[in-house]
C-alpha atoms as a PDB file:
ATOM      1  CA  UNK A   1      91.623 -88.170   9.666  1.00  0.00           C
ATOM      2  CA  UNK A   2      90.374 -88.437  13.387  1.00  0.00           C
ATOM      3  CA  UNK A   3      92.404 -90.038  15.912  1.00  0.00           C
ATOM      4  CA  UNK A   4      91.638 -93.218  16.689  1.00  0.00           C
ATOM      5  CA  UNK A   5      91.318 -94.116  20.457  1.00  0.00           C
ATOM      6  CA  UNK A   6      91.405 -97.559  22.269  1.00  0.00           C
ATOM      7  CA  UNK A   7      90.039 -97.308  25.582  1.00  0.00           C
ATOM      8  CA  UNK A   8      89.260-100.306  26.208  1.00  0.00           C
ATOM      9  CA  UNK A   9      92.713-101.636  26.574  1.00  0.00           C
ATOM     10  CA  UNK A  10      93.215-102.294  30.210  1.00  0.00           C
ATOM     11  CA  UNK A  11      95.737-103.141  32.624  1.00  0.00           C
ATOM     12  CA  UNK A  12      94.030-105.877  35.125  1.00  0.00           C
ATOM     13  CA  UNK A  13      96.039-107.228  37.834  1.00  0.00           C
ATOM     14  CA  UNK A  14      99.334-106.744  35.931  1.00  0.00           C
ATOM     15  CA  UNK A  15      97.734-108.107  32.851  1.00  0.00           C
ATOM     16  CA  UNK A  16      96.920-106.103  30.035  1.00  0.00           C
ATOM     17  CA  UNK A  17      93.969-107.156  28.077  1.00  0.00           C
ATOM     18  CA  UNK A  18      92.786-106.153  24.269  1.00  0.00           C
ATOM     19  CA  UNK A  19      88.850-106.399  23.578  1.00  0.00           C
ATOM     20  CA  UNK A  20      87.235-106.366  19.912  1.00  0.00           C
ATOM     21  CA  UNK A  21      83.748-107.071  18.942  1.00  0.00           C
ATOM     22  CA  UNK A  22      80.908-107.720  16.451  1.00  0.00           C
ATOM     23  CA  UNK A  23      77.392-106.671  17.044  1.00  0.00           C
ATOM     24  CA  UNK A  24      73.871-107.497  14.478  1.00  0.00           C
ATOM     25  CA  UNK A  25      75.677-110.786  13.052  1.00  0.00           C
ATOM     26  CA  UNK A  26      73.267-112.447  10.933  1.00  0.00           C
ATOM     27  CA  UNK A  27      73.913-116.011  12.730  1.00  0.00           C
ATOM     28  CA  UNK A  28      71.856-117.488  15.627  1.00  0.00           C
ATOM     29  CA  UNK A  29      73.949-117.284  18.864  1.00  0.00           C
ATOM     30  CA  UNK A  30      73.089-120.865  19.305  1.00  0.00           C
ATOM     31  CA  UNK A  31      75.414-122.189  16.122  1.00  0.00           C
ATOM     32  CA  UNK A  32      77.884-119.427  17.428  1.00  0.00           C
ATOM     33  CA  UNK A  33      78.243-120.413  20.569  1.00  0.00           C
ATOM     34  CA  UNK A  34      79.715-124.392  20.655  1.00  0.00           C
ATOM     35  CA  UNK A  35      82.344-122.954  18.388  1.00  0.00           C
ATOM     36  CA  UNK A  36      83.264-120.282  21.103  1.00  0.00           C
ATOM     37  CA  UNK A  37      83.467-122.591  23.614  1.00  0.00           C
ATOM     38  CA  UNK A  38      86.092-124.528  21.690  1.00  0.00           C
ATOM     39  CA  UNK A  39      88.466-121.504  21.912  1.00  0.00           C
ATOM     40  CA  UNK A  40      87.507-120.008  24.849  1.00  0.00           C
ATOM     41  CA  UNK A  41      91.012-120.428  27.321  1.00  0.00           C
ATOM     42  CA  UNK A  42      92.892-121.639  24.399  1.00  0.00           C
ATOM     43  CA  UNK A  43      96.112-119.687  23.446  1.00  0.00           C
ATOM     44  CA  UNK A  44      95.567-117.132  20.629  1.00  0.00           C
ATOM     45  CA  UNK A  45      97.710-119.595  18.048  1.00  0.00           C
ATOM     46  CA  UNK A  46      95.545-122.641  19.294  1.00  0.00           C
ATOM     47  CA  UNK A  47      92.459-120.831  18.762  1.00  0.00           C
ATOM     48  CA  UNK A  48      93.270-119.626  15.061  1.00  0.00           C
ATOM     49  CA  UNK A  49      94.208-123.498  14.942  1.00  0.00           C
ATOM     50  CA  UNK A  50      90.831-124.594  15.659  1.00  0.00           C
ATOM     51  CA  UNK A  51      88.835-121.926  13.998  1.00  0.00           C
ATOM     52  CA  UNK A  52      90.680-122.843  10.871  1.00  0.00           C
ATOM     53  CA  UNK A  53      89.789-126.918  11.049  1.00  0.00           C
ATOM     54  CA  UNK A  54      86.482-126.327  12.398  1.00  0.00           C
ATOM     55  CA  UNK A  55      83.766-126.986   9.493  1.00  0.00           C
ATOM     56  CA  UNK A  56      80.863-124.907  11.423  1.00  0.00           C
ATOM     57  CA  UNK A  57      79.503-121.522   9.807  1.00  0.00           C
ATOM     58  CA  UNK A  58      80.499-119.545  13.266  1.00  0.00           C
ATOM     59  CA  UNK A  59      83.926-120.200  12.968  1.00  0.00           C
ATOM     60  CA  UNK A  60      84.547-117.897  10.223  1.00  0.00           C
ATOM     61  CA  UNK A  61      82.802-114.624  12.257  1.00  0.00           C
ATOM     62  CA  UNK A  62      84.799-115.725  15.250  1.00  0.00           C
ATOM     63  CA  UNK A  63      88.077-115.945  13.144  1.00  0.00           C
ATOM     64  CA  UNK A  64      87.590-112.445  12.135  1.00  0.00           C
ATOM     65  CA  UNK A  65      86.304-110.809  15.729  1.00  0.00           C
ATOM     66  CA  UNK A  66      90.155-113.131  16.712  1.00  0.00           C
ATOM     67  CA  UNK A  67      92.042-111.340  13.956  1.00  0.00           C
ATOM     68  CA  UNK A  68      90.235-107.769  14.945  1.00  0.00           C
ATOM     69  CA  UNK A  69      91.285-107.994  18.738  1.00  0.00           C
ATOM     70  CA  UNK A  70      94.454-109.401  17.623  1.00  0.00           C
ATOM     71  CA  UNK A  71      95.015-106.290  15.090  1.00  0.00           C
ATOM     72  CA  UNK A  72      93.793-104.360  18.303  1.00  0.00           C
ATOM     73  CA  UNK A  73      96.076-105.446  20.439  1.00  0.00           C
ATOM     74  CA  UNK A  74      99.098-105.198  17.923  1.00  0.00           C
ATOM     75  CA  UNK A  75      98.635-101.763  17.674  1.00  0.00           C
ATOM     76  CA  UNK A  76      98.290-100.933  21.202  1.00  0.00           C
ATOM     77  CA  UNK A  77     101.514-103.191  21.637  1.00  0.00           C
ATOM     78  CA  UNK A  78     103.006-101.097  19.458  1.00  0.00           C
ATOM     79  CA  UNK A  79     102.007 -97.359  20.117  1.00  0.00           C
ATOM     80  CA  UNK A  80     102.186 -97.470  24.064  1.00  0.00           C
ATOM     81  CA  UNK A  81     105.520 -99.461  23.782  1.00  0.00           C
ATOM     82  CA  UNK A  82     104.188-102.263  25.727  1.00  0.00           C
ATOM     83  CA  UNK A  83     106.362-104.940  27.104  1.00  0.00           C
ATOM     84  CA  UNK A  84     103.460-108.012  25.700  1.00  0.00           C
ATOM     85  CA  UNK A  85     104.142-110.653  23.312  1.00  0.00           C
ATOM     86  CA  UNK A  86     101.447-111.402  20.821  1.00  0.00           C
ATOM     87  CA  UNK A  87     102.272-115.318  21.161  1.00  0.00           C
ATOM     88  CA  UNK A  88     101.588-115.206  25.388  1.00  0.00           C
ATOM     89  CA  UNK A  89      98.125-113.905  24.461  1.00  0.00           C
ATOM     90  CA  UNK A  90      94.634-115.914  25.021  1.00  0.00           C
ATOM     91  CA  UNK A  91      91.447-115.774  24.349  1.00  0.00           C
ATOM     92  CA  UNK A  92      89.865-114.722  28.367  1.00  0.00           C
ATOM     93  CA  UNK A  93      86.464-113.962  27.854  1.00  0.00           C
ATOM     94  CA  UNK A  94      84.321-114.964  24.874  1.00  0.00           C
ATOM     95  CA  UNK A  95      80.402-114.172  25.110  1.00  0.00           C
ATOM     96  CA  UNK A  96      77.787-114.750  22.578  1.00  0.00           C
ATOM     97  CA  UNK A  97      74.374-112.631  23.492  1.00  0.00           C
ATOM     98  CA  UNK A  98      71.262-112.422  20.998  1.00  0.00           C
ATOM     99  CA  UNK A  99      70.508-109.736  19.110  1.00  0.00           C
ATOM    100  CA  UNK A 100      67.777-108.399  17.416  1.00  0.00           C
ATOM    101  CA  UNK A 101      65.201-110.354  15.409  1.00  0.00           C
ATOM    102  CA  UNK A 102      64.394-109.555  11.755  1.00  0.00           C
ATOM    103  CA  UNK A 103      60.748-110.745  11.884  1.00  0.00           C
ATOM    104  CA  UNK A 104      59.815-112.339   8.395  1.00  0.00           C
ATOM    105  CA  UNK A 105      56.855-115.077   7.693  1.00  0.00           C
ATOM    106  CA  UNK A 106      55.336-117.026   5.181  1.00  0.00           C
ATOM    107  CA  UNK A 107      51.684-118.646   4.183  1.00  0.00           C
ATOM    108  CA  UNK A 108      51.126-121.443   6.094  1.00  0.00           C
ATOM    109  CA  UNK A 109      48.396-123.746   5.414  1.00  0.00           C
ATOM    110  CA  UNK A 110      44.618-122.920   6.136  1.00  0.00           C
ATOM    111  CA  UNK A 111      45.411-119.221   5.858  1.00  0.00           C
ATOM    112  CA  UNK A 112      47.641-119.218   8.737  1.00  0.00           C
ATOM    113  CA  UNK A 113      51.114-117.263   9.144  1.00  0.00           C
ATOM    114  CA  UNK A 114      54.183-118.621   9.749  1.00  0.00           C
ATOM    115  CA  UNK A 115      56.600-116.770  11.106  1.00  0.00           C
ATOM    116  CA  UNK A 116      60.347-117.205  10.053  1.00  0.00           C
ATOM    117  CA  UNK A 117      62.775-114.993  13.000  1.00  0.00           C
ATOM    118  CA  UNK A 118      65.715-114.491  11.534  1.00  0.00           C
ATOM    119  CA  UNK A 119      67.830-114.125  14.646  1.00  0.00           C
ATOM    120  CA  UNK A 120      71.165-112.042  15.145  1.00  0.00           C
ATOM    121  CA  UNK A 121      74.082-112.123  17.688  1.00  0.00           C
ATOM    122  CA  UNK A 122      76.392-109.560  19.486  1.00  0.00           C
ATOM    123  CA  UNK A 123      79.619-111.243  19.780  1.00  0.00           C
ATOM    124  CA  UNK A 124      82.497-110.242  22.351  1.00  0.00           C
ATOM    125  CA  UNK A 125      85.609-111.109  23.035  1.00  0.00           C
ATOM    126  CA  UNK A 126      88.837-110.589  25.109  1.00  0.00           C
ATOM    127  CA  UNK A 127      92.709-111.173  24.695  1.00  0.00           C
ATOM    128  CA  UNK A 128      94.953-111.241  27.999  1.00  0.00           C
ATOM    129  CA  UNK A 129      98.168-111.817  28.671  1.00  0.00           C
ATOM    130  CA  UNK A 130      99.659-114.173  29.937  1.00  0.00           C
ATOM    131  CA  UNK A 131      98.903-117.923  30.826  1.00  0.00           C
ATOM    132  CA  UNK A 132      95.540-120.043  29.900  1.00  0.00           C
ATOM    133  CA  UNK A 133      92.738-119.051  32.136  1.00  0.00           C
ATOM    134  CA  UNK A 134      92.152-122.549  32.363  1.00  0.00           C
ATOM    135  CA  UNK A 135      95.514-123.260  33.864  1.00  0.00           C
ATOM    136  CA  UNK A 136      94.771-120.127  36.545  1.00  0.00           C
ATOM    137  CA  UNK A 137      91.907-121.114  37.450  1.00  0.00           C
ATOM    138  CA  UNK A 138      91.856-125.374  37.914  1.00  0.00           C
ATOM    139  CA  UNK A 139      94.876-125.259  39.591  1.00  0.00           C
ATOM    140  CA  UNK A 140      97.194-126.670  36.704  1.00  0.00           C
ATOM    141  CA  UNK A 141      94.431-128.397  34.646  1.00  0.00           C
ATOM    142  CA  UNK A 142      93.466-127.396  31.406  1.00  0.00           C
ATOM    143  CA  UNK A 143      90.510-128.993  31.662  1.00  0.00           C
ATOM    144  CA  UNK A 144      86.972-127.397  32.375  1.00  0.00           C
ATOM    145  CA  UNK A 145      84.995-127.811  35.559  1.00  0.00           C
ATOM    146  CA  UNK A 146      82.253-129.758  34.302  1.00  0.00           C
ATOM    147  CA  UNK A 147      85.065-132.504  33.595  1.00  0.00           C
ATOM    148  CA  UNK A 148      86.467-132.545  36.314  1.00  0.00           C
ATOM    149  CA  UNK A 149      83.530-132.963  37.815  1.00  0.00           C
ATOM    150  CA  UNK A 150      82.818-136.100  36.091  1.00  0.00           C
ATOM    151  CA  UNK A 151      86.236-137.679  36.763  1.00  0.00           C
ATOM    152  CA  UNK A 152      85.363-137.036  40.559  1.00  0.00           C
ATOM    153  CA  UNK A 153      82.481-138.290  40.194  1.00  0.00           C
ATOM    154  CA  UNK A 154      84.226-141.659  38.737  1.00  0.00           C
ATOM    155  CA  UNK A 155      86.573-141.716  41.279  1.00  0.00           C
ATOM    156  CA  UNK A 156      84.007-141.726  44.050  1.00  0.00           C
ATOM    157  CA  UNK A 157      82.343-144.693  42.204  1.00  0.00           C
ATOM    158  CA  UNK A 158      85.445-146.625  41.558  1.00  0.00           C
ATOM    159  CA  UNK A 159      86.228-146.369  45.489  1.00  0.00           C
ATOM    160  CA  UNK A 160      82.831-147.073  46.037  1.00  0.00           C
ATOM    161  CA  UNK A 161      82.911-150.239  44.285  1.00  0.00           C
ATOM    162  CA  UNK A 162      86.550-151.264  46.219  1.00  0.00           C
ATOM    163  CA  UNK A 163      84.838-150.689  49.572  1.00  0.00           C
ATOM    164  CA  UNK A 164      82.449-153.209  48.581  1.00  0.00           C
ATOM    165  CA  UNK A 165      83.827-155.768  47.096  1.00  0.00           C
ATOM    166  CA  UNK A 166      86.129-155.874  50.406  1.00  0.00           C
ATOM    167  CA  UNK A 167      83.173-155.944  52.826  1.00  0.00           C
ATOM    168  CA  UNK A 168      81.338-158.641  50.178  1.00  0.00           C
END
């Protein structure tokens, strides 16, 4: 039986990270995707969690791409004698690209064709030690940027609205 070889374990900036994919999934990126974004930061625990509870058809290919990188990283834990526990891992980088199409159609009316695309996705994703990327990158705040940017935005308004009602 040949060797098998993990390459694409790598030591970034102290961190070791473990990648696993899927390619020519039979979904549509777009009903993967919303359910990637849910884990995407979360701690490896949290994101078997919410993969588990979530009642959306992606959730079971991204459970098993989890469990792959998680099997991945496991091994590499164990073989190189790496000083990594499986529970500090999180989920660092999750991308969703399109695939090929399986071009199919039907008889439409008047003689026409209708074409059915029957779309596919190439699914990616990356475990790293260590804290939330969320947390590393906000400064503390779990929260994504776009919501933050909303609650500054509120903030501005709220102030906004004092300044006013003093000079009224």
């Amino acid at each position: 039986m040949p060797e098998q070889k993990f390459e694409n374990t790598h030591l970034i900036g102290g961190r070791w990270e473990f990648p696993a994919g899927a390619r020519f999934i039979r979904i549509s990126p777009t009903k993967v995707r919303p359910v990637a974004n849910l884990i995407r930061g979360k701690n490896i625990n949290a994101a078997m969690d919410m993969l588990r509870f979530t009642r959306r058809r992606g959730s079971q290919f991204l459970t098993k791409i989890l469990n792959t990188a998680l099997a991945n990283a496991d091994y590499e834990i164990g073989n190189r004698n790496l000083d990594v526990d499986v529970d500090d891992l999180y989920v660092s980088e999750i991308m969703v690209d399109r695939g090929p199409m399986l071009k199919r159609g039907r008889a439409g009316t008047r003689g026409q064709y209708r074409p059915a695309l029957r779309r596919m996705s190439h699914i990616r994703l990356t475990l790293r030690q260590g804290e939330s990327a969320r947390k590393e990158e906000a400064g503390g705040s779990p929260e994504p940027a776009a919501a933050q940017a909303r609650g500054e935005r509120k903030v501005r308004r709220a102030r906004k609205a004092q300044e006013a009602a003093k000079k009224g």
